[in-house]
C-alpha atoms as a PDB file:
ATOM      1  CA  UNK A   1      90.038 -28.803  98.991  1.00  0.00           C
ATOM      2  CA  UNK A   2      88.512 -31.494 100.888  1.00  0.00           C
ATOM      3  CA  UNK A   3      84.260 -30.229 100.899  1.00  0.00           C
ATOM      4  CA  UNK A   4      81.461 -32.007 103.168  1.00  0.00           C
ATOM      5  CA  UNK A   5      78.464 -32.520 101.927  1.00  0.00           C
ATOM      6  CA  UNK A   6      75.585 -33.349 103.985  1.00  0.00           C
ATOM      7  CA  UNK A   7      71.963 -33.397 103.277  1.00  0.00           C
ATOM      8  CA  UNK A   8      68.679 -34.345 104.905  1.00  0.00           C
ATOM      9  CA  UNK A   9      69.674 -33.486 108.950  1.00  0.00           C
ATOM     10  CA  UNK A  10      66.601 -32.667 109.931  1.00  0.00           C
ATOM     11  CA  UNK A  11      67.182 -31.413 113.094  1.00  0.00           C
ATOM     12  CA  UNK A  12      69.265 -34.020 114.318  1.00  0.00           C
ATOM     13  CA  UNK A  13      71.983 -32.823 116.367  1.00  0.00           C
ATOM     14  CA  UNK A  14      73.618 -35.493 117.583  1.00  0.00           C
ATOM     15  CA  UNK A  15      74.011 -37.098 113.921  1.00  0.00           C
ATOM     16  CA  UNK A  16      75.385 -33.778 112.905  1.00  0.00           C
ATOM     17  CA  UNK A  17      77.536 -33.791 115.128  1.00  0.00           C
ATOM     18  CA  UNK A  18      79.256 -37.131 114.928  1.00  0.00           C
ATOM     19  CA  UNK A  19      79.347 -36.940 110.781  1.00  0.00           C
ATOM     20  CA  UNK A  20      81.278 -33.267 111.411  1.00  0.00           C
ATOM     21  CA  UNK A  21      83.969 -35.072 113.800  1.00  0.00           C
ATOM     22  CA  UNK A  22      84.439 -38.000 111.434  1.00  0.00           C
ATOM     23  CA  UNK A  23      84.778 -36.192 108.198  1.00  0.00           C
ATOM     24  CA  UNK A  24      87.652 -33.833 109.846  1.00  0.00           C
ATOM     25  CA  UNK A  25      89.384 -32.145 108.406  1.00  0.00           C
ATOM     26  CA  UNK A  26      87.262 -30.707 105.376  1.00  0.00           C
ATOM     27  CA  UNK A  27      87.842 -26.951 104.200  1.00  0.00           C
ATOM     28  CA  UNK A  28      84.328 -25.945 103.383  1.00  0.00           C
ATOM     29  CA  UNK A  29      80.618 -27.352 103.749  1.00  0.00           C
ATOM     30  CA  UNK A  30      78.030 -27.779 101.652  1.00  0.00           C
ATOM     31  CA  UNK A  31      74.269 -28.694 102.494  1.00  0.00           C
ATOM     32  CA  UNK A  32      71.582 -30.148 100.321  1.00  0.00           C
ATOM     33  CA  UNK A  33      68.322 -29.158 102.503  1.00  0.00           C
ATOM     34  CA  UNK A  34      65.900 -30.135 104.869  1.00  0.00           C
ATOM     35  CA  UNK A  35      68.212 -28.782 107.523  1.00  0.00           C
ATOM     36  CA  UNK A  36      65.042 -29.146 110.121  1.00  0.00           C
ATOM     37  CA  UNK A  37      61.890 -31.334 109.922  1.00  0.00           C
ATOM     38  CA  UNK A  38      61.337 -34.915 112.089  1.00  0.00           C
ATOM     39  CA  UNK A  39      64.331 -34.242 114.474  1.00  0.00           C
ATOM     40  CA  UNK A  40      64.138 -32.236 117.521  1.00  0.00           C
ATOM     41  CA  UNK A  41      66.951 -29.815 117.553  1.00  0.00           C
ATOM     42  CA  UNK A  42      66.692 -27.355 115.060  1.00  0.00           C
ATOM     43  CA  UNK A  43      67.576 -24.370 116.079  1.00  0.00           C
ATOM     44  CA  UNK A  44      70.860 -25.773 117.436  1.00  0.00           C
ATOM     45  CA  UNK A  45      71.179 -27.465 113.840  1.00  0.00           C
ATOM     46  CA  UNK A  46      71.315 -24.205 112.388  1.00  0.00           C
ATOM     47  CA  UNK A  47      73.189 -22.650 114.794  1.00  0.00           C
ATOM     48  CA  UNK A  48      76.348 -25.252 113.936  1.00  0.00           C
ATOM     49  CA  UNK A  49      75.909 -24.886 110.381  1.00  0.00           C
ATOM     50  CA  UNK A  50      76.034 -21.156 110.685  1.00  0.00           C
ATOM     51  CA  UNK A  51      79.104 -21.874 113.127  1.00  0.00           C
ATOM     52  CA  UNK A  52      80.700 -23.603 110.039  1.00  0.00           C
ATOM     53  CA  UNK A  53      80.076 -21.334 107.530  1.00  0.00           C
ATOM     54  CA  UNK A  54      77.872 -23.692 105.630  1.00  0.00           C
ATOM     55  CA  UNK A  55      76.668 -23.595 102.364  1.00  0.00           C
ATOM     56  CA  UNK A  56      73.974 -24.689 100.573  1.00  0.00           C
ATOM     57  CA  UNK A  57      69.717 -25.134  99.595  1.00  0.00           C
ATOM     58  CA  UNK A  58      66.575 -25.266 101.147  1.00  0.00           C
ATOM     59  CA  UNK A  59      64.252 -28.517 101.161  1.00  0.00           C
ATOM     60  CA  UNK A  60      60.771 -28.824 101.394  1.00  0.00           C
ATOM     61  CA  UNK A  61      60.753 -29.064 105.540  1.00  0.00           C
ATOM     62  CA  UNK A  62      62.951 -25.653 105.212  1.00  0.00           C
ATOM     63  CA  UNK A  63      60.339 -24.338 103.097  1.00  0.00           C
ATOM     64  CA  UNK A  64      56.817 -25.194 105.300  1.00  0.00           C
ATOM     65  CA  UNK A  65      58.835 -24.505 108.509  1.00  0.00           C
ATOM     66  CA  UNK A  66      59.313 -20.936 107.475  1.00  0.00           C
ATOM     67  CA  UNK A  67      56.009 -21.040 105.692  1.00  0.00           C
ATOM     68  CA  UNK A  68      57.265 -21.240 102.275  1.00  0.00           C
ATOM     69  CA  UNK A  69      55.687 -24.027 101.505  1.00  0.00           C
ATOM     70  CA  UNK A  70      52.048 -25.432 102.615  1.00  0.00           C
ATOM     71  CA  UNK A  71      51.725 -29.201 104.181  1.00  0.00           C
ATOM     72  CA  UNK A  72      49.033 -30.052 102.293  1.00  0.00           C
ATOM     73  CA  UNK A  73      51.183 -32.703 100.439  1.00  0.00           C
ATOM     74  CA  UNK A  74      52.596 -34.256 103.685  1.00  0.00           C
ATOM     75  CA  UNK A  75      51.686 -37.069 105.424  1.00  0.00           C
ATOM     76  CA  UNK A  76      50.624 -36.891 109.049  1.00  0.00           C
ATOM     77  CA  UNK A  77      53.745 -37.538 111.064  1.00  0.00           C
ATOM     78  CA  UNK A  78      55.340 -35.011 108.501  1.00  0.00           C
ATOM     79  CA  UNK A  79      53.326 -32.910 108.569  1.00  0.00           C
ATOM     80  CA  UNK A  80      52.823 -33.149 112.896  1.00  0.00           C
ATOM     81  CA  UNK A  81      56.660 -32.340 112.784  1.00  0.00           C
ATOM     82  CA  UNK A  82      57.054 -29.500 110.500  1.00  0.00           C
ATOM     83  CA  UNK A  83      54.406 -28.016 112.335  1.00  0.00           C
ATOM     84  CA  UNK A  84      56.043 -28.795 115.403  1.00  0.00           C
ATOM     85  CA  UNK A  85      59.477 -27.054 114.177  1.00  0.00           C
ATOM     86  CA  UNK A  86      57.739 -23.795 112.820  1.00  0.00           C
ATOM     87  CA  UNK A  87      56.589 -23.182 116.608  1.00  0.00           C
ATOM     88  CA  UNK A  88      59.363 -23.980 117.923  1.00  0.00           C
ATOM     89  CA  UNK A  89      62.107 -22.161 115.774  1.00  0.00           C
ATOM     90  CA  UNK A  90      63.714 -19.061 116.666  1.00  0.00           C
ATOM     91  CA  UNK A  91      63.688 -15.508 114.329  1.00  0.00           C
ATOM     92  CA  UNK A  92      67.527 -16.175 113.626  1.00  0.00           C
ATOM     93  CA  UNK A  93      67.171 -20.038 113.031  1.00  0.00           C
ATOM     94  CA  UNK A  94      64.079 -18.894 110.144  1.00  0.00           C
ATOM     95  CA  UNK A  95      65.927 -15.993 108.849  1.00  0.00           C
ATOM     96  CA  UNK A  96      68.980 -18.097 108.063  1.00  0.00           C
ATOM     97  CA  UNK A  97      66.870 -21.081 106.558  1.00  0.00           C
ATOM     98  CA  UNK A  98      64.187 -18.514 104.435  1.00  0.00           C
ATOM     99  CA  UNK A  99      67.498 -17.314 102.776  1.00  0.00           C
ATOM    100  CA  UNK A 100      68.371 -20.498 101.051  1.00  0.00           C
ATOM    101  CA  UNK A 101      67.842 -20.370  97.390  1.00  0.00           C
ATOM    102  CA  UNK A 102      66.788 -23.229  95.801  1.00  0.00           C
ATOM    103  CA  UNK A 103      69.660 -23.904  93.376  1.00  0.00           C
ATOM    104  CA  UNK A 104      73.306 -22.895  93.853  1.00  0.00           C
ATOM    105  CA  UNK A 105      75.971 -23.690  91.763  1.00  0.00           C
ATOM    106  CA  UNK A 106      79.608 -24.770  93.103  1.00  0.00           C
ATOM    107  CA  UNK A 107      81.519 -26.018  90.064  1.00  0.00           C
ATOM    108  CA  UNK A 108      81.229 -28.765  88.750  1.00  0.00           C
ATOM    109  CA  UNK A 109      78.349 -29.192  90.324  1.00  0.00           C
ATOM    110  CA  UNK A 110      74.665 -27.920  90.429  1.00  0.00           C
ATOM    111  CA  UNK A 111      73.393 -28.248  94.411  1.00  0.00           C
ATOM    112  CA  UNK A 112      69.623 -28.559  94.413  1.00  0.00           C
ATOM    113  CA  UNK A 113      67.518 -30.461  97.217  1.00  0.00           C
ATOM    114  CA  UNK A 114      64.819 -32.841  95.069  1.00  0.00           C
ATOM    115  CA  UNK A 115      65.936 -32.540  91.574  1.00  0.00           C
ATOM    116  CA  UNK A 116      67.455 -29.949  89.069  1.00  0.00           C
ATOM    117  CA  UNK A 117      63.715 -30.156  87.665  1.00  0.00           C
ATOM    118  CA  UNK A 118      61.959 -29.554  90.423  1.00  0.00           C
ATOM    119  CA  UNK A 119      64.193 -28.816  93.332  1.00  0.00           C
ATOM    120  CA  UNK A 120      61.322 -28.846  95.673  1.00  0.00           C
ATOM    121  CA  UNK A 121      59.647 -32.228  95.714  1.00  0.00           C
ATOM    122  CA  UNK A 122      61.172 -34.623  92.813  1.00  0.00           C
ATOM    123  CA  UNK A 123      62.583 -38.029  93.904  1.00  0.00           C
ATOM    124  CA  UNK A 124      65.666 -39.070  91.964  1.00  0.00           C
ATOM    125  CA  UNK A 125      65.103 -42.729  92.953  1.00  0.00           C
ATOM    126  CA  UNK A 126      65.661 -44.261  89.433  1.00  0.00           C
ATOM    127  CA  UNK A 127      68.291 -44.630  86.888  1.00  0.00           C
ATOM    128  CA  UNK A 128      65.309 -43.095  84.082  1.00  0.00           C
ATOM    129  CA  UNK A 129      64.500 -40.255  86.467  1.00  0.00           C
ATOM    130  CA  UNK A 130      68.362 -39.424  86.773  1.00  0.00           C
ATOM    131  CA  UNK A 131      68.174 -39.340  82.982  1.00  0.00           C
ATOM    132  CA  UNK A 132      65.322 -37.200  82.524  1.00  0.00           C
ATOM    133  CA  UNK A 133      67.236 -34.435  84.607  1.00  0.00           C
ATOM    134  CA  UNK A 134      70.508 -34.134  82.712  1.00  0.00           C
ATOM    135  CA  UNK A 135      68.918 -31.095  80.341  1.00  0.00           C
ATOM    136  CA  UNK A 136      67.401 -29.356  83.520  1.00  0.00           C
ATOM    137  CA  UNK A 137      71.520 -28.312  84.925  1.00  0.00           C
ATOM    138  CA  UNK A 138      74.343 -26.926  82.758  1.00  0.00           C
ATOM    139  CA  UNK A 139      77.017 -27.829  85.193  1.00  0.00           C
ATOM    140  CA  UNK A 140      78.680 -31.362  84.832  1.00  0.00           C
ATOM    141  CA  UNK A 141      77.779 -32.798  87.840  1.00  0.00           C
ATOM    142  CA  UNK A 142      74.847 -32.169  90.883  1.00  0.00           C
ATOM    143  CA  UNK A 143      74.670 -32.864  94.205  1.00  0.00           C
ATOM    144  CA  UNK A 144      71.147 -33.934  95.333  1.00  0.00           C
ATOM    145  CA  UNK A 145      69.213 -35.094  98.707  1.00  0.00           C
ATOM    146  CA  UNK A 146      65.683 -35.368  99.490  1.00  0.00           C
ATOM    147  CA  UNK A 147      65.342 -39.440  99.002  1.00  0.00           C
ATOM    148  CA  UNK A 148      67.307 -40.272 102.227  1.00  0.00           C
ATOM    149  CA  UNK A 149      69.380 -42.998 100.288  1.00  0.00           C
ATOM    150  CA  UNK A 150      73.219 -42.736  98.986  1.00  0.00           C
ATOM    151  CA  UNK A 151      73.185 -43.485  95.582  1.00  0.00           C
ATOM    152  CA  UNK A 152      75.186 -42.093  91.955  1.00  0.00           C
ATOM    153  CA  UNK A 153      73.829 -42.037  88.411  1.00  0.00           C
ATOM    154  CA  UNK A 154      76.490 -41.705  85.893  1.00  0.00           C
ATOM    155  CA  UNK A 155      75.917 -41.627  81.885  1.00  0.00           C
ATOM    156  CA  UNK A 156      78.211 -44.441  80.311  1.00  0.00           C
ATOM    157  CA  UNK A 157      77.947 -45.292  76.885  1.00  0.00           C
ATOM    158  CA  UNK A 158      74.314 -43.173  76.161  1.00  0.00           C
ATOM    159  CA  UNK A 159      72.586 -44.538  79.308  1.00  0.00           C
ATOM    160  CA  UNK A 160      72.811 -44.333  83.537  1.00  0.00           C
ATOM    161  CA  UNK A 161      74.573 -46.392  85.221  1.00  0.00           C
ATOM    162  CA  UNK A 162      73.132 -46.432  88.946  1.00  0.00           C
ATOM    163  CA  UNK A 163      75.588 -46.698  91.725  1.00  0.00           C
ATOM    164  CA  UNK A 164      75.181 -47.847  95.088  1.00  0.00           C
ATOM    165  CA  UNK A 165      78.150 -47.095  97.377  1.00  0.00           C
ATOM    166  CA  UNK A 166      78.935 -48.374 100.613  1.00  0.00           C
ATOM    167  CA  UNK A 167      80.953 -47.072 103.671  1.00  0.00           C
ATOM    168  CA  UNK A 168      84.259 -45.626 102.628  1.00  0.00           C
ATOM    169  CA  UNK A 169      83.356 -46.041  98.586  1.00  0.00           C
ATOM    170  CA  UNK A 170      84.810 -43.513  96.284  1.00  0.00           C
ATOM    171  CA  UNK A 171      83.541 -42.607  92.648  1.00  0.00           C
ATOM    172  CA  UNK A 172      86.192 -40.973  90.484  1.00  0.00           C
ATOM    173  CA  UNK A 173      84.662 -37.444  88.464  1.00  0.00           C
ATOM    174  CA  UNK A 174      85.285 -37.091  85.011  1.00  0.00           C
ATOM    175  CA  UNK A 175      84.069 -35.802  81.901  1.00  0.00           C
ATOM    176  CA  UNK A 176      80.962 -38.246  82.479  1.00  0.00           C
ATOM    177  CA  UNK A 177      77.910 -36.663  84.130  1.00  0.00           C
ATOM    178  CA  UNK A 178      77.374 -37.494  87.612  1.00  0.00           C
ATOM    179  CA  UNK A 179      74.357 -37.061  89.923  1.00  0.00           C
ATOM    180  CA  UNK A 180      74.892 -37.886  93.570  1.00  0.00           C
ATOM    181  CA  UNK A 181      73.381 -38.016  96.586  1.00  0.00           C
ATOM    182  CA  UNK A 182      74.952 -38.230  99.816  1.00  0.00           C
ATOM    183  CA  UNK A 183      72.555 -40.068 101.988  1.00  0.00           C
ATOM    184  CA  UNK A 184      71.197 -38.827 105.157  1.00  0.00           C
ATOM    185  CA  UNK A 185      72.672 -37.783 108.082  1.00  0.00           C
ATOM    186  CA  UNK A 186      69.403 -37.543 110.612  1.00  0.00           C
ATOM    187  CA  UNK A 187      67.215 -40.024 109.184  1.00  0.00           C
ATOM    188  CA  UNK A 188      68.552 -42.718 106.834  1.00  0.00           C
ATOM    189  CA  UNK A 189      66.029 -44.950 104.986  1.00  0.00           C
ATOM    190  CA  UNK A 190      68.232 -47.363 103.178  1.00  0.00           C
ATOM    191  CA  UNK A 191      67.702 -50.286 106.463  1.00  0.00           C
ATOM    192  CA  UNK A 192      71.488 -48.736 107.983  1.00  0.00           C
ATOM    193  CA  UNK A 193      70.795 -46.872 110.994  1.00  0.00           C
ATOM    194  CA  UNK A 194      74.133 -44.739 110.864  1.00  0.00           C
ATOM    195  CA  UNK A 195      73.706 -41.174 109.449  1.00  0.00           C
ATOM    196  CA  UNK A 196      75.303 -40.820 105.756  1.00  0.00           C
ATOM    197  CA  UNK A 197      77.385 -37.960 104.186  1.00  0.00           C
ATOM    198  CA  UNK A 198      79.918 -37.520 101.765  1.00  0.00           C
ATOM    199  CA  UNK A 199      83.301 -35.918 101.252  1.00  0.00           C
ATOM    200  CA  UNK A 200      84.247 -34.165  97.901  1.00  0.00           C
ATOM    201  CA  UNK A 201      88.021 -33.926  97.285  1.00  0.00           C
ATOM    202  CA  UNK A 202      88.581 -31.311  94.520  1.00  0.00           C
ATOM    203  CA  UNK A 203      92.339 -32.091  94.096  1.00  0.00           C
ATOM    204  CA  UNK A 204      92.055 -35.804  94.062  1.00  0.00           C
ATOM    205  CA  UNK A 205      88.391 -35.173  92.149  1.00  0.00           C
ATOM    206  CA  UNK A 206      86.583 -37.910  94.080  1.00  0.00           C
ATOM    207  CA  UNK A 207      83.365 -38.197  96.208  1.00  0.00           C
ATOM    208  CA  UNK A 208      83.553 -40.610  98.766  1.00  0.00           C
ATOM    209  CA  UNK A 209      80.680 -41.660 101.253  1.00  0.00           C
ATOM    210  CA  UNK A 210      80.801 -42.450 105.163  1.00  0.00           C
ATOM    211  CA  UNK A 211      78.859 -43.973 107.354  1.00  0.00           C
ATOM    212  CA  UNK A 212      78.989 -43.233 110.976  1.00  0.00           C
ATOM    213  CA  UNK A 213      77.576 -44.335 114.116  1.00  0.00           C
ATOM    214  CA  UNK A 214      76.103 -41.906 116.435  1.00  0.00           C
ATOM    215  CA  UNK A 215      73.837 -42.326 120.035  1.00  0.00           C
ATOM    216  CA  UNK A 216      70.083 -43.025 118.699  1.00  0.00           C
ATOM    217  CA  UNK A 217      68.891 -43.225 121.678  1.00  0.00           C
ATOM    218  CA  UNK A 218      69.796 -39.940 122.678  1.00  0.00           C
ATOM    219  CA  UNK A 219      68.018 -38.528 119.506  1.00  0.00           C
ATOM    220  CA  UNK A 220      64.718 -40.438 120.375  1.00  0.00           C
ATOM    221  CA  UNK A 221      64.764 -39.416 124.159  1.00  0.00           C
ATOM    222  CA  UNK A 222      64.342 -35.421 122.903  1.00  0.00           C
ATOM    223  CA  UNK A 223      62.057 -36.361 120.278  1.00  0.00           C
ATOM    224  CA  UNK A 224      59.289 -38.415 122.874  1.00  0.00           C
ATOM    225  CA  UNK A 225      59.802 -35.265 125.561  1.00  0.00           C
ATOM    226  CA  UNK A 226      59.082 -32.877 122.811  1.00  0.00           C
ATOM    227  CA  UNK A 227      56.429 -34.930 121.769  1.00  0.00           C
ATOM    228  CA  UNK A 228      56.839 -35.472 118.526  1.00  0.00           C
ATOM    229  CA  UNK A 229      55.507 -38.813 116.249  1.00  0.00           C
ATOM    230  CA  UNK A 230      56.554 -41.980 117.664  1.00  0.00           C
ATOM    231  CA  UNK A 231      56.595 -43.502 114.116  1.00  0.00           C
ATOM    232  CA  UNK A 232      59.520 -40.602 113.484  1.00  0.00           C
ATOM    233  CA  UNK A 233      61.170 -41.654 116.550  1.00  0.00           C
ATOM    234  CA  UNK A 234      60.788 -45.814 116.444  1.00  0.00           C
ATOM    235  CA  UNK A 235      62.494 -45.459 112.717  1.00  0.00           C
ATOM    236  CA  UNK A 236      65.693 -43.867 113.710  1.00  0.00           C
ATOM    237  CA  UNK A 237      66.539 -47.182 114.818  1.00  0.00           C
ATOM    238  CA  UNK A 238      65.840 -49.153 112.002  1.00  0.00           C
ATOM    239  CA  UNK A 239      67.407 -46.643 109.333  1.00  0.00           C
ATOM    240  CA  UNK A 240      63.892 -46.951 107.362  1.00  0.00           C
END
């Protein structure tokens, strides 16, 4: 089977849509949370991954949009946006995002948002951190999001090996314990611009990660009408 696996779209429809048509064909779909937050399509978001059957977890924009979660921890423009989202959300769009559990297991891997830890709000942004979190899953790999950035940890030889893969890189699974994150396909922060996802073949049993170009401008023209922080819209552009 040939799996997507997208994380971090917050909202960002046109991004969605343009990582879907590029990773064709895939039999299944798998999300790693924050679904909605910073972009201004949500419900439409969630109304495509629903189309697709997608599964996944909730993030911590999920969580505070449906009021799972309070914003106290958020910065401003954050927290303007999630705030934004809750208002502007529709009963089905929360129903289907307060149903996400916060861990779900699709062997070999664990799916969690932040961290098998703390799927909620832990980083994975180091090779120490990625470490730390082998104990906290049972499976032998997991799929996290949350940092924005497409990265791998694998355990070589007693320590992690950090991985940074570029367009059209594949990392071969094996017995060795992997922990990857796809990248982002509404808001990437790694200084590319393109949204980021990743395709899981189970037959080959390889993860490979895309890059792929989608209109920006498009994305920033809904977000200034709806108002939302022009920080949050000026960074699209950049991919920071």
């Amino acid at each position: 089977m040939r799996i997507a696996v997208l994380s971090d779209i917050h909202g960002n429809l046109p991004a969605l849509e343009a990582v879907l048509d590029a990773l064709k064909p895939y039999d299944a779909l798998w999300q790693l949370g924050d679904v909605v937050g910073y972009g201004p399509q949500p419900n439409e978001v969630v109304a495509r991954l629903a189309q697709e059957n997608a599964t996944g977890v909730r993030g911590n924009h999920d969580a505070a949009a449906v009021g799972d979660l309070d914003t106290d921890s958020f910065n401003d423009d954050a927290r303007s946006a999630v705030e934004w989202t809750a208002s502007h959300i529709s009963r089905a769009t929360r129903d289907w995002l307060a149903a996400l559990p916060q861990r779900s297991i699709h062997l070999p891997f664990t799916l969690v948002h932040g961290s098998p830890r703390d799927p909620t709000w832990e980083y994975i942004f180091t090779s120490s951190i990625a470490r730390a979190n082998l104990s906290s899953f049972e499976t032998t790999h997991c799929l996290v999001g949350h940092t924005h950035i497409p990265i791998a940890y694998r355990e070589r030889d007693g320590r992690m090996e950090g991985l940074q893969p570029d367009d059209g890189a594949q990392l071969e699974l094996g017995e060795e314990r992997v922990i990857a994150n796809p990248g982002s396909v509404g808001q990437p922060r790694d200084g590319d611009p393109r949204a980021s996802a990743m395709l899981f073949d189970s037959e080959a049993g390889t993860l490979e990660w895309h890059r792929v170009e989608y209109p920006i401008g498009r994305v920033q023209k809904l977000m200034t009408e709806r108002k939302l922080p022009v920080r949050l819209v000026t960074r699209l552009a950049y991919g920071l």
